[in-house]
N, C-alpha and C. Protein backbone atom coordinates (compact mmCIF):
# COMPACT_ATOMS: atom_id res chain seq x y z
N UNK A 1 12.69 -12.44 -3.67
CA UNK A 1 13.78 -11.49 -3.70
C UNK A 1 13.23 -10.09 -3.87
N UNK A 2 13.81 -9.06 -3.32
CA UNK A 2 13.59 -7.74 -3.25
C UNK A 2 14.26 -7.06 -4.01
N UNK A 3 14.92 -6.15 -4.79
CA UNK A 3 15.70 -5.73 -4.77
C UNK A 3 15.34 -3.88 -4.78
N UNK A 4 16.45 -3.36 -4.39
CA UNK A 4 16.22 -1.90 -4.13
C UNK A 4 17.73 -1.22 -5.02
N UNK A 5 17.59 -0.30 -5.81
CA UNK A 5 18.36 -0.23 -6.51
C UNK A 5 18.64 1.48 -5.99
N UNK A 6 19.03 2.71 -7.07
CA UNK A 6 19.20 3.94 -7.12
C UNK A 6 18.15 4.32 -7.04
N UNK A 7 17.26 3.61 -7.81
CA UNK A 7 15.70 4.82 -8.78
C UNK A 7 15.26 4.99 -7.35
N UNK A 8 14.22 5.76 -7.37
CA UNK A 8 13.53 6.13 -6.75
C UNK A 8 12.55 4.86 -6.74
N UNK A 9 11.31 5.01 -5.58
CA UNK A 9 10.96 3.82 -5.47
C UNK A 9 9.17 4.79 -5.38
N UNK A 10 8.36 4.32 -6.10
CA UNK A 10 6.75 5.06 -5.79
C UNK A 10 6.15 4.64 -4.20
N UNK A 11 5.05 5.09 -4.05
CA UNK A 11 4.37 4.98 -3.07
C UNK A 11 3.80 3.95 -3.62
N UNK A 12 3.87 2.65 -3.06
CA UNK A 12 2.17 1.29 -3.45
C UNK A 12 1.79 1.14 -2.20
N UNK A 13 0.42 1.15 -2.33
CA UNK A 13 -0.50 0.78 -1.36
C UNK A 13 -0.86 -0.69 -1.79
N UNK A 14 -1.70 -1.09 -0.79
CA UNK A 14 -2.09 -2.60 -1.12
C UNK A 14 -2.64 -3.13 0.33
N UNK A 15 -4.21 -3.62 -0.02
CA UNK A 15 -5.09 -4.31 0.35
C UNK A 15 -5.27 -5.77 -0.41
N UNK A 16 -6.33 -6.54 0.65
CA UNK A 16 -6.73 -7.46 0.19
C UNK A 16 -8.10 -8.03 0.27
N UNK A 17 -8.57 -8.81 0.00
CA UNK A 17 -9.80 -9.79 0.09
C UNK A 17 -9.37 -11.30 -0.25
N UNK A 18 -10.35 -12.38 0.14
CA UNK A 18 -9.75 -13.29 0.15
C UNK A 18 -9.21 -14.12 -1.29
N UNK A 19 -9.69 -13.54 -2.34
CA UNK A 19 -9.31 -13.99 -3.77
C UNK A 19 -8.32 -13.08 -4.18
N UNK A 20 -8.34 -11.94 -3.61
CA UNK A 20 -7.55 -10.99 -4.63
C UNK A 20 -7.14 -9.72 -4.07
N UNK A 21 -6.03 -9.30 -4.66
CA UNK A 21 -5.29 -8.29 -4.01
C UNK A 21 -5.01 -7.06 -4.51
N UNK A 22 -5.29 -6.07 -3.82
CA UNK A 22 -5.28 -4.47 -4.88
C UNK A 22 -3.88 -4.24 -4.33
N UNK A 23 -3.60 -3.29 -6.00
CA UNK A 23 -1.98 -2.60 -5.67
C UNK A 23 -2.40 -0.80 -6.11
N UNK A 24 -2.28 0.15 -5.64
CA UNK A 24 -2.14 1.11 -6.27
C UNK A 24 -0.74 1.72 -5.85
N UNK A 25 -0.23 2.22 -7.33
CA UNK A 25 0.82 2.79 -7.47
C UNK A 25 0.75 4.38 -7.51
N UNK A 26 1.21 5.05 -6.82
CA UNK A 26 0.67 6.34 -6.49
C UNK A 26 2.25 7.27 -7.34
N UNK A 27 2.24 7.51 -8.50
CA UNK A 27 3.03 8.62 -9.57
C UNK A 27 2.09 9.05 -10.69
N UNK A 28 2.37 10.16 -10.45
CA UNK A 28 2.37 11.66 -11.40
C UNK A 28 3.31 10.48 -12.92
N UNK A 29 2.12 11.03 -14.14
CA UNK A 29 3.19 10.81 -15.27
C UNK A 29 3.05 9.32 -15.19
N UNK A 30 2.63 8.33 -14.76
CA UNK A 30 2.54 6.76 -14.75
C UNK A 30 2.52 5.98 -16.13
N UNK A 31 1.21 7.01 -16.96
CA UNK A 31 0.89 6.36 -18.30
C UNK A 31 1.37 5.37 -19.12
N UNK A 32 3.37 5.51 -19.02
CA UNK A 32 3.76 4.64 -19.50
C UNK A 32 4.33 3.35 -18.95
N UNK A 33 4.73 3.93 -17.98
CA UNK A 33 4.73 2.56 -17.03
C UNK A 33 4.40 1.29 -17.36
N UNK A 34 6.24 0.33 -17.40
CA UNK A 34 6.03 -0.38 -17.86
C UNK A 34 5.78 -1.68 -16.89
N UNK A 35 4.97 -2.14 -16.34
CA UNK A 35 4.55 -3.49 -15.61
C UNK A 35 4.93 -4.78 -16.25
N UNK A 36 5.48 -5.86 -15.56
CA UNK A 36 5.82 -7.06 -15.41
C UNK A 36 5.36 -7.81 -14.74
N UNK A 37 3.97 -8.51 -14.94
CA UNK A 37 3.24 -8.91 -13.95
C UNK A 37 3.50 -10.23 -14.26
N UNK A 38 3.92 -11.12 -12.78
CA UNK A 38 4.49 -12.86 -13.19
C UNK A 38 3.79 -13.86 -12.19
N UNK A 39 3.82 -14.48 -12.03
CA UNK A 39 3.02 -15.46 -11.25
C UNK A 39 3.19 -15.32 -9.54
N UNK A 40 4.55 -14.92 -9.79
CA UNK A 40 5.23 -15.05 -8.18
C UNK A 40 5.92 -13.08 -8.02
N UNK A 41 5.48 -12.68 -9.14
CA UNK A 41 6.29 -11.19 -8.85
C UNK A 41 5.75 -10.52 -9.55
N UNK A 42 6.08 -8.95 -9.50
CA UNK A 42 5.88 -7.79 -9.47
C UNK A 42 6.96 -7.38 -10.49
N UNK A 43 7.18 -6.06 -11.45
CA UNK A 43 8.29 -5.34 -12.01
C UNK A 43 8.03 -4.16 -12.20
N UNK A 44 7.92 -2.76 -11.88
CA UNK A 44 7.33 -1.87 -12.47
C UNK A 44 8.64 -0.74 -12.54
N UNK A 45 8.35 -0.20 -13.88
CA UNK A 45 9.69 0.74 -14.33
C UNK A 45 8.63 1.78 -14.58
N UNK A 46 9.21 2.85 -14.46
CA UNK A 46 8.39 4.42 -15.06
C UNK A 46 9.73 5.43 -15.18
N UNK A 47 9.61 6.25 -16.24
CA UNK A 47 10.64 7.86 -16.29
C UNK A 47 9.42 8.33 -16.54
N UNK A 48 9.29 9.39 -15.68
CA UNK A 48 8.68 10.52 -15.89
C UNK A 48 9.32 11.60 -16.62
N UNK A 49 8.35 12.61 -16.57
CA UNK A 49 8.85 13.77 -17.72
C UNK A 49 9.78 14.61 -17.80
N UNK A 50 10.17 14.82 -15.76
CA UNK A 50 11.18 15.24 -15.65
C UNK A 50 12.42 14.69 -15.41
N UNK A 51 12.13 13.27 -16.31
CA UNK A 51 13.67 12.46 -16.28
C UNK A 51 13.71 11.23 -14.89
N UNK A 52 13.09 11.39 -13.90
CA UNK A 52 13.03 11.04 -12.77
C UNK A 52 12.24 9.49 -12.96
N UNK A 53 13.71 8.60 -12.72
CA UNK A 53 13.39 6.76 -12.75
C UNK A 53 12.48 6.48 -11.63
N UNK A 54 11.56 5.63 -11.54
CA UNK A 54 10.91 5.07 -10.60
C UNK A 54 11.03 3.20 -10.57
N UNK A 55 11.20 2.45 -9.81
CA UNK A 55 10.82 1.34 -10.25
C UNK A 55 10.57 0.66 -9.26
N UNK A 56 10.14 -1.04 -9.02
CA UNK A 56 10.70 -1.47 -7.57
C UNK A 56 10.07 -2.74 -8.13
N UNK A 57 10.73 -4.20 -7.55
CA UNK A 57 10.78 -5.31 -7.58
C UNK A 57 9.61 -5.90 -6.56
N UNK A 58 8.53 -6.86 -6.08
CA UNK A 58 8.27 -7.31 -5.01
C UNK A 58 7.68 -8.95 -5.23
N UNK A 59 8.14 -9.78 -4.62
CA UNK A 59 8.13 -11.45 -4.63
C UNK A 59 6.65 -11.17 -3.88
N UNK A 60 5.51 -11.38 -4.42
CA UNK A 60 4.49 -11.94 -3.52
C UNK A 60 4.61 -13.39 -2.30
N UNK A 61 3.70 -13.18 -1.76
CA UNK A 61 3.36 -14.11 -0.85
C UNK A 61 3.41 -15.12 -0.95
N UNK A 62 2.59 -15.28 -2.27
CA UNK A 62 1.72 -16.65 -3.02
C UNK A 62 1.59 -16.19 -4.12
N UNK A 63 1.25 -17.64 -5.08
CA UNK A 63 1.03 -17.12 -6.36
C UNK A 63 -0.14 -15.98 -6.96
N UNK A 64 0.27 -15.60 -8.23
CA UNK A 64 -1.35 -14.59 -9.04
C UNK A 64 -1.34 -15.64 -9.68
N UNK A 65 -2.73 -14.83 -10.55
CA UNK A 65 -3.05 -15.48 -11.86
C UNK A 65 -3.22 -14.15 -12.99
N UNK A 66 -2.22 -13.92 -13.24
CA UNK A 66 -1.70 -12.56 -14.13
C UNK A 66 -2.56 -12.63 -15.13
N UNK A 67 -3.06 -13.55 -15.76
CA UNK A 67 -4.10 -13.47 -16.98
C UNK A 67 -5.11 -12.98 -16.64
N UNK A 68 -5.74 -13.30 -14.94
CA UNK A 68 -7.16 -12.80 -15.10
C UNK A 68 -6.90 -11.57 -14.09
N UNK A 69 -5.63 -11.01 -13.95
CA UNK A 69 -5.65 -9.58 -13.07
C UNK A 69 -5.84 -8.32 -14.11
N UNK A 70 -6.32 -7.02 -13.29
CA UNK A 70 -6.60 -6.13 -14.22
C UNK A 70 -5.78 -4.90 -14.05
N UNK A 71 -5.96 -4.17 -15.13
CA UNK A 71 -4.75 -2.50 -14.56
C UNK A 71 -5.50 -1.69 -15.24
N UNK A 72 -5.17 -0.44 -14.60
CA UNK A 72 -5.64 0.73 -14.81
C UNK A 72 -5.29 1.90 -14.68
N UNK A 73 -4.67 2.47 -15.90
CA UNK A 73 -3.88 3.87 -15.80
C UNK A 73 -4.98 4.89 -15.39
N UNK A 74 -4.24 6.19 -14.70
CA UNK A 74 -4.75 7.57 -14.57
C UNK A 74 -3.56 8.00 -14.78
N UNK A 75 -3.93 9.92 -14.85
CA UNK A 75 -2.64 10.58 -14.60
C UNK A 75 -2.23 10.69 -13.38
N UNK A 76 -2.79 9.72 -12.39
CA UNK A 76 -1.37 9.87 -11.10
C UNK A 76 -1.12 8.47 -10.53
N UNK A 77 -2.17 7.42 -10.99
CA UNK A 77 -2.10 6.33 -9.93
C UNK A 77 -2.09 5.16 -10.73
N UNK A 78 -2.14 4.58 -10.61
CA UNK A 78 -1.96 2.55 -11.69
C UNK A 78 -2.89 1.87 -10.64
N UNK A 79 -3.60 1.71 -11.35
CA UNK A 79 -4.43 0.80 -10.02
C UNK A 79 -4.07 -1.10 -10.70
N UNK A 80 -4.25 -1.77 -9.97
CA UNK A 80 -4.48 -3.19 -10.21
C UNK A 80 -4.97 -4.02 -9.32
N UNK A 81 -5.81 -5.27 -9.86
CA UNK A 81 -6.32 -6.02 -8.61
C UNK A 81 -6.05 -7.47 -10.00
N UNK A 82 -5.21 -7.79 -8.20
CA UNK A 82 -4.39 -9.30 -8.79
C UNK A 82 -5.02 -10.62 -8.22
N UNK A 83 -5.65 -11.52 -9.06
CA UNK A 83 -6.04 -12.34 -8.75
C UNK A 83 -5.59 -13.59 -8.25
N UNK A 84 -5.85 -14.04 -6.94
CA UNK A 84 -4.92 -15.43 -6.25
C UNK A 84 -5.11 -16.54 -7.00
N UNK A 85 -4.22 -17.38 -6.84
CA UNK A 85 -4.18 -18.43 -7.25
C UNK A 85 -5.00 -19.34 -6.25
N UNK A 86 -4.97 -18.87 -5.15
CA UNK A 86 -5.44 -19.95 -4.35
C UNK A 86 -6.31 -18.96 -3.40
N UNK A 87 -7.59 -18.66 -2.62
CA UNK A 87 -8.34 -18.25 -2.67
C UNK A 87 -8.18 -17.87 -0.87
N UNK A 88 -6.99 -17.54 -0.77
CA UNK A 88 -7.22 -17.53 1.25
C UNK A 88 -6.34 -16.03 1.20
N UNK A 89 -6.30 -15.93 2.74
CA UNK A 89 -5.88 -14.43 3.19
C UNK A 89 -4.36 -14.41 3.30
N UNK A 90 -3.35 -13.48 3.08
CA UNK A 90 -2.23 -13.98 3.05
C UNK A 90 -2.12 -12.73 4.32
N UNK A 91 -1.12 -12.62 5.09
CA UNK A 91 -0.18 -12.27 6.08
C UNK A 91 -0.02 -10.81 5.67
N UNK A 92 0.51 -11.24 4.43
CA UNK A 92 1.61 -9.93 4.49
C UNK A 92 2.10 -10.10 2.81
N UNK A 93 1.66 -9.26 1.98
CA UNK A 93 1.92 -8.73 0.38
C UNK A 93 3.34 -9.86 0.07
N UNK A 94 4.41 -9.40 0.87
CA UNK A 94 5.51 -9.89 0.49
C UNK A 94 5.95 -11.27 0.63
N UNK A 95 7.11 -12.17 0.11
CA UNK A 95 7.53 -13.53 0.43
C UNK A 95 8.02 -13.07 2.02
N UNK A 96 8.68 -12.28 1.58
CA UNK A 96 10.29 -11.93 3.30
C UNK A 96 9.58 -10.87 4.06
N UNK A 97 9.69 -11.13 5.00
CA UNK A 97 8.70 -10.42 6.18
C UNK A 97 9.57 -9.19 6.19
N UNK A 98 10.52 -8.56 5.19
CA UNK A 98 10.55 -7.10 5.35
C UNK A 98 9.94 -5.97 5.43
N UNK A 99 10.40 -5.11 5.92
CA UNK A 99 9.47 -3.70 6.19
C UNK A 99 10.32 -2.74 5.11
N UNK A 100 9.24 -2.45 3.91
CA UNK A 100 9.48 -1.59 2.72
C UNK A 100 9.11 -0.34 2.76
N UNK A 101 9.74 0.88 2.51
CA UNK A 101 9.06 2.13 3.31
C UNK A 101 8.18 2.91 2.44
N UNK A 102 8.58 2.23 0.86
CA UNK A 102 7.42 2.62 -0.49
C UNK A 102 5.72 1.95 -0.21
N UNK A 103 6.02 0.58 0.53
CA UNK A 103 4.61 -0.33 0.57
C UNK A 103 4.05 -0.08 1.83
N UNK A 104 2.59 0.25 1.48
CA UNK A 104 1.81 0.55 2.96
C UNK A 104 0.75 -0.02 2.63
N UNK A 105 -0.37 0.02 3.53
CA UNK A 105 -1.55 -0.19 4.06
C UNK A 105 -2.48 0.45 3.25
N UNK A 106 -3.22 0.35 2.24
CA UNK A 106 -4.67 0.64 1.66
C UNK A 106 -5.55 0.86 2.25
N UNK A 107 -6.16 1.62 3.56
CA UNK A 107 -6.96 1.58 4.11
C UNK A 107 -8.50 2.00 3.78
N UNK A 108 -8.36 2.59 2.55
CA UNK A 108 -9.46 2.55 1.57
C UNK A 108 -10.38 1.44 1.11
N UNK A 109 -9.12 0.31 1.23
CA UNK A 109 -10.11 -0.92 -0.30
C UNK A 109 -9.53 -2.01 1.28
N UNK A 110 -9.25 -1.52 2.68
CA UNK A 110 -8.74 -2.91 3.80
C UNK A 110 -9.69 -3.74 4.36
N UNK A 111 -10.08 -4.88 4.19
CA UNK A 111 -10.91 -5.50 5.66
C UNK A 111 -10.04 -6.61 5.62
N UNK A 112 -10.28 -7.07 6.98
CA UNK A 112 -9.79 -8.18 7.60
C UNK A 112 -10.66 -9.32 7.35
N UNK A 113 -9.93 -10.23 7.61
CA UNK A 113 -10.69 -11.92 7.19
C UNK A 113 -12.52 -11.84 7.64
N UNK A 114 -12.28 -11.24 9.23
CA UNK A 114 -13.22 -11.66 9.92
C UNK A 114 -14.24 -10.70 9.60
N UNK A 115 -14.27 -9.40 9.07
CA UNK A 115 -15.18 -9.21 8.39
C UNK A 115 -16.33 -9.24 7.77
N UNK A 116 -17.37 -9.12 7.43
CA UNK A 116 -18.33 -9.68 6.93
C UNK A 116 -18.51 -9.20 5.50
N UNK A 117 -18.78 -10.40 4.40
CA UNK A 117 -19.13 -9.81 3.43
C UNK A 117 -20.10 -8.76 2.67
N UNK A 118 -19.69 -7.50 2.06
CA UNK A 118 -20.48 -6.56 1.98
C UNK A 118 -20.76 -6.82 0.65
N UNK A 119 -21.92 -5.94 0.09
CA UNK A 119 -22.06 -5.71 -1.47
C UNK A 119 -21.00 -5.70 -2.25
N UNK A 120 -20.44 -6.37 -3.53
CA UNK A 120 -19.40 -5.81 -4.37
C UNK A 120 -19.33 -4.19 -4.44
N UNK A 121 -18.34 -4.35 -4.27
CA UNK A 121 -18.01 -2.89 -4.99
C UNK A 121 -17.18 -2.66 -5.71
N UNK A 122 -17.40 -1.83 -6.57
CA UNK A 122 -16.16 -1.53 -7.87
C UNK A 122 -14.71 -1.46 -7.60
N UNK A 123 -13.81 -2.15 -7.85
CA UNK A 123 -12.46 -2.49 -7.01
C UNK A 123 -12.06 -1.02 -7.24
N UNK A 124 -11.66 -0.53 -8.90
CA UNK A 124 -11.18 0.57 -8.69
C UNK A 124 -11.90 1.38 -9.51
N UNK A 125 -11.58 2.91 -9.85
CA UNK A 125 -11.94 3.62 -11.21
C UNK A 125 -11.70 3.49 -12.65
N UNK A 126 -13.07 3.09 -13.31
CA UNK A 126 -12.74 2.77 -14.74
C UNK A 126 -12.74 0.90 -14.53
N UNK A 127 -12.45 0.52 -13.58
CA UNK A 127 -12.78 -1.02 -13.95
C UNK A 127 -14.10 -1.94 -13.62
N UNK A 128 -15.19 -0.70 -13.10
CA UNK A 128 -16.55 -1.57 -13.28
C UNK A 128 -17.68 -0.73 -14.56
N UNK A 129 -16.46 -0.21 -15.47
CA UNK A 129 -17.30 -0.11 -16.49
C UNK A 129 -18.07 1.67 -16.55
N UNK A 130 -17.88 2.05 -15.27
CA UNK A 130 -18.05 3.72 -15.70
C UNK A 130 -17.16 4.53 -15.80
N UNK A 131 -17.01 5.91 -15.13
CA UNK A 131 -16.41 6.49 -15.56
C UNK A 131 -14.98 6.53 -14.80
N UNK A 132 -13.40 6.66 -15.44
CA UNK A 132 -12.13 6.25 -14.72
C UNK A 132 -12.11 7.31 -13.93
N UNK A 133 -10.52 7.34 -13.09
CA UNK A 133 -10.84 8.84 -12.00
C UNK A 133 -10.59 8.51 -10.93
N UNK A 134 -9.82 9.03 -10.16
CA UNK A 134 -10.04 8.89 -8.67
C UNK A 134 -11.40 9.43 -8.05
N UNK A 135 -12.16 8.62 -6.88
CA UNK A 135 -13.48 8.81 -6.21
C UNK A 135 -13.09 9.90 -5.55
N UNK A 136 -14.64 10.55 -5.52
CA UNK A 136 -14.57 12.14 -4.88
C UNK A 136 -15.63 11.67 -3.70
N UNK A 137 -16.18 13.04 -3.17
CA UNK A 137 -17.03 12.72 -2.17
C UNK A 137 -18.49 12.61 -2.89
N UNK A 138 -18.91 11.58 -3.06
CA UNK A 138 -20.20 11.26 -3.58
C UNK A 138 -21.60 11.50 -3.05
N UNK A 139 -21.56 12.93 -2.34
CA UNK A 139 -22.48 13.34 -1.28
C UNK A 139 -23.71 12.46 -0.31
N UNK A 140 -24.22 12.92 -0.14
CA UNK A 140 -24.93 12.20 0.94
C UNK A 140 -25.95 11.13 0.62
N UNK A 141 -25.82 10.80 -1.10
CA UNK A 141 -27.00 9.67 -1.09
C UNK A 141 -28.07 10.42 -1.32
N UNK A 142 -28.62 11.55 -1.64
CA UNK A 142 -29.43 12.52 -1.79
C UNK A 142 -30.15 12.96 -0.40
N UNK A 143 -29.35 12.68 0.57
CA UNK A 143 -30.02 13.62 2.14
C UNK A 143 -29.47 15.06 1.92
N UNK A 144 -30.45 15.99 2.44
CA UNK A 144 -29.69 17.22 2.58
C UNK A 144 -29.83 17.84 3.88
N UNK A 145 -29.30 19.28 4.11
CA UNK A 145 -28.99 19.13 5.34
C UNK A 145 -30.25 19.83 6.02
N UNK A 146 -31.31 20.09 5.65
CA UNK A 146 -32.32 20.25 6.39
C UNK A 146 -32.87 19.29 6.79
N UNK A 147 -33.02 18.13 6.26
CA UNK A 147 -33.66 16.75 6.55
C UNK A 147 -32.68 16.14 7.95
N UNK A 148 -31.29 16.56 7.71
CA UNK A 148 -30.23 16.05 8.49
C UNK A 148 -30.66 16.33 9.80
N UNK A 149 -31.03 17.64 9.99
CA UNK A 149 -30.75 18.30 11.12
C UNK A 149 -32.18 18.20 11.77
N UNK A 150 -33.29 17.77 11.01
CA UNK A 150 -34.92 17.60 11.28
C UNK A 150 -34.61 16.25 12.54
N UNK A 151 -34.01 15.15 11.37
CA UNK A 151 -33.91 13.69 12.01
C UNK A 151 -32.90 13.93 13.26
N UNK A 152 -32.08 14.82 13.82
CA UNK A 152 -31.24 14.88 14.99
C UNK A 152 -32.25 15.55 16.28
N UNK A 153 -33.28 16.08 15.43
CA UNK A 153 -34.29 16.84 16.53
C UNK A 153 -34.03 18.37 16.71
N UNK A 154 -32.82 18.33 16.34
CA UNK A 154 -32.50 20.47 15.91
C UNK A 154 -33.42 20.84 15.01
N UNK A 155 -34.08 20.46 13.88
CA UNK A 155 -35.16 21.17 13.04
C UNK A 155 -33.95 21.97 12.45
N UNK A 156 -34.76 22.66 11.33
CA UNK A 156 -33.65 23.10 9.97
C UNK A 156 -33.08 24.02 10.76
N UNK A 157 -31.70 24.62 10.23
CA UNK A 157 -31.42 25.97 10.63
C UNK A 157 -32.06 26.94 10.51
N UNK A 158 -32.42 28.16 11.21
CA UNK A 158 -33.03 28.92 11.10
C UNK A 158 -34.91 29.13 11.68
N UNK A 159 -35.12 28.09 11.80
CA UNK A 159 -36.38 27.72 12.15
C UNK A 159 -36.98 27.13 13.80
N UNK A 160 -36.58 27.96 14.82
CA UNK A 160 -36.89 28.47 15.48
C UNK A 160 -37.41 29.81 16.47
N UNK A 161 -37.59 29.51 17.43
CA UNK A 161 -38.24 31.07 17.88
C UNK A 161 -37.59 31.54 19.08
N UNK A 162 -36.56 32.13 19.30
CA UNK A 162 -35.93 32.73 20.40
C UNK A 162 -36.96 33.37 21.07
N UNK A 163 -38.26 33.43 21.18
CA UNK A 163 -39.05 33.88 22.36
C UNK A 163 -39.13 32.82 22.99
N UNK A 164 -39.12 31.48 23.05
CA UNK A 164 -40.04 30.00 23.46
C UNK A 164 -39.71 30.15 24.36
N UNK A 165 -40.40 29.35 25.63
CA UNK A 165 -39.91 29.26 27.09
C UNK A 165 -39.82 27.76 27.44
N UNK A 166 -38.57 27.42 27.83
CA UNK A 166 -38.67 25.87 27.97
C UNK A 166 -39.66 25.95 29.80
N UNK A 167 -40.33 24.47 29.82
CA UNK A 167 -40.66 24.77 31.23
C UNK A 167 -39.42 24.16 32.09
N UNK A 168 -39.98 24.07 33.13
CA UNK A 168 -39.20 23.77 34.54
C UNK A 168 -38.18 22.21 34.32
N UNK A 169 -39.06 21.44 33.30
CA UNK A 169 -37.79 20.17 33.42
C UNK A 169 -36.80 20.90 32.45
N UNK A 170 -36.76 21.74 31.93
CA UNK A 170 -36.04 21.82 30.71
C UNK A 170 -36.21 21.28 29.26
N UNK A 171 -36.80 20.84 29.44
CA UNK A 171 -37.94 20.31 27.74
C UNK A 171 -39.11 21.44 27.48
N UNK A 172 -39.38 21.60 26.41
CA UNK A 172 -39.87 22.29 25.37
C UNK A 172 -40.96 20.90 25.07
N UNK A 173 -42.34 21.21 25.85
CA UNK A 173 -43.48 20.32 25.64
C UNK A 173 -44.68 20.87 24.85
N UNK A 174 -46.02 20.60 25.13
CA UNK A 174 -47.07 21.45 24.46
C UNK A 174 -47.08 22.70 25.39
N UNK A 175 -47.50 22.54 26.25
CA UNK A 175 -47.61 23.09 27.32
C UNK A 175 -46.86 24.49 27.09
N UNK A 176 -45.80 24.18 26.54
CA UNK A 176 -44.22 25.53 26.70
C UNK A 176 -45.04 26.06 25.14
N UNK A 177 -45.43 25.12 24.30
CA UNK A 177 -45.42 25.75 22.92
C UNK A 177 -46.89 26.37 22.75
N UNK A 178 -48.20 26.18 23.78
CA UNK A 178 -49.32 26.97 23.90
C UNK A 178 -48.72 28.13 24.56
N UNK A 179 -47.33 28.34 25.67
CA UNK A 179 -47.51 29.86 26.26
C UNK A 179 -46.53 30.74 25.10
N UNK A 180 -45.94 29.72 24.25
CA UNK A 180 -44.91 30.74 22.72
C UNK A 180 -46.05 31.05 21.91
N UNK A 181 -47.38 30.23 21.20
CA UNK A 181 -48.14 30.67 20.46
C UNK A 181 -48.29 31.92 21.07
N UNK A 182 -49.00 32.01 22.50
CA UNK A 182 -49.92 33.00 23.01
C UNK A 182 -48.87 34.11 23.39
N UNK A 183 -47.76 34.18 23.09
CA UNK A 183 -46.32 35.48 23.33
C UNK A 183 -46.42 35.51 21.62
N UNK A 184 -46.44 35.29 20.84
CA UNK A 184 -46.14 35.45 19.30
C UNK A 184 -48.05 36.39 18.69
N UNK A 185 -48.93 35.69 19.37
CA UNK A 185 -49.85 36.52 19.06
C UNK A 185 -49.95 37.81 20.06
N UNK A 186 -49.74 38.19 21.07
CA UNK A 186 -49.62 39.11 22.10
C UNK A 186 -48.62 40.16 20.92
N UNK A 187 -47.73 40.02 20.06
CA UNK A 187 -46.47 40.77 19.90
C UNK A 187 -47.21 41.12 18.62
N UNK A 188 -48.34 40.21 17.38
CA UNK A 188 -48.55 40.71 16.78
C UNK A 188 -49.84 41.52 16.73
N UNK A 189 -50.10 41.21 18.35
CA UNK A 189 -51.90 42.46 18.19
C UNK A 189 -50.74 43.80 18.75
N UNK A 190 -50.00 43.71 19.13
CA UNK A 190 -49.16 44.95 19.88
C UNK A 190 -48.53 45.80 18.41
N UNK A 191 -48.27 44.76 17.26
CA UNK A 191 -47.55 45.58 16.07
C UNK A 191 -48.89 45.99 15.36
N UNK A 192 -49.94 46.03 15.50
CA UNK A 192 -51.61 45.82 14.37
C UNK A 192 -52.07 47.46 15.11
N UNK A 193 -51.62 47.27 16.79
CA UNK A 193 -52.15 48.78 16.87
C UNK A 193 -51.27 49.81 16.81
């Protein structure tokens, strides 16, 4: 059963894997938010500060196992990852093949069955034990962008010679880079006298 009442209804996202299923609840003010997590359902109530009800009902698919699912407040989002009872891919979040206009697609935490299994990764923020938070851009793994632009074959910015002469195929060989040496020394016996 669904039900849709007055309140307002949050944004939930929701992905899966084949044991278990992420929900994030996307409100400002969440903290207190009160969750009803049941074997076969969902309950979540919130008032925010400016008075403003949130709530919404949803019948899963298939059963959880609410004891071993986890939650996780921020100040804007509730994260949770709900553990199946039974260990396969389900269809579709809901029992009733309705289309809910609060519940979407996680395309953050999504793969499909066929997929291949990757490294764990931390389901959400704050639940593998460091620091909570929504993920930022975690830069490049320590590449930077001179190295970037070395490995594409551009060489760093800045570090070329607008005199060079490509030859006749259009490549820049030895050949092109013995007649740039011999134009770069020509320019500095010309600045010496």
């Amino acid at each position: 059963m669904i039900y849709l009442s007055c309140r307002r209804h949050p944004t939930v996202l929701w992905a899966q894997r084949e044991a278990i299923v992420y929900l994030t609840i996307d409100l400002h003010d969440a903290q207190d938010a009160k969750i009803d997590l049941k074997e076969a359902s969902i309950d979540f109530k919130n008032t925010t500060t400016d008075g403003s009800e949130y709530a919404f009902h949803l019948d899963f698919y298939k059963s959880i196992k609410p004891e071993e699912s986890k939650k996780s407040l921020t100040g804007r989002k509730t994260f949770l990852v709900l553990e199946k009872a039974e260990g396969e891919w389900w269809p579709r979040l809901t029992k009733e093949a309705t289309k809910l206009n609060f519940l979407k697609t996680d395309f953050d935490h999504w793969k499909d069955e066929d997929d291949e299994e990757e490294a764990d990764e931390p389901a959400f923020p704050g639940m593998d034990g460091g620091p909570g938070g929504p993920g930022g851009m975690g830069g490049a793994g320590g590449m930077d962008l001179q190295s970037m632009m070395a490995g594409m074959g551009g060489g760093a910015p800045g570090n070329y010679d607008n005199d060079a002469e490509f030859g006749s195929d259009g490549e820049f060989d030895d050949e092109d880079e013995d007649k740039a040496e011999d134009k770069a020394e020509d320019k500095a016996e010309d600045k010496a006298e």
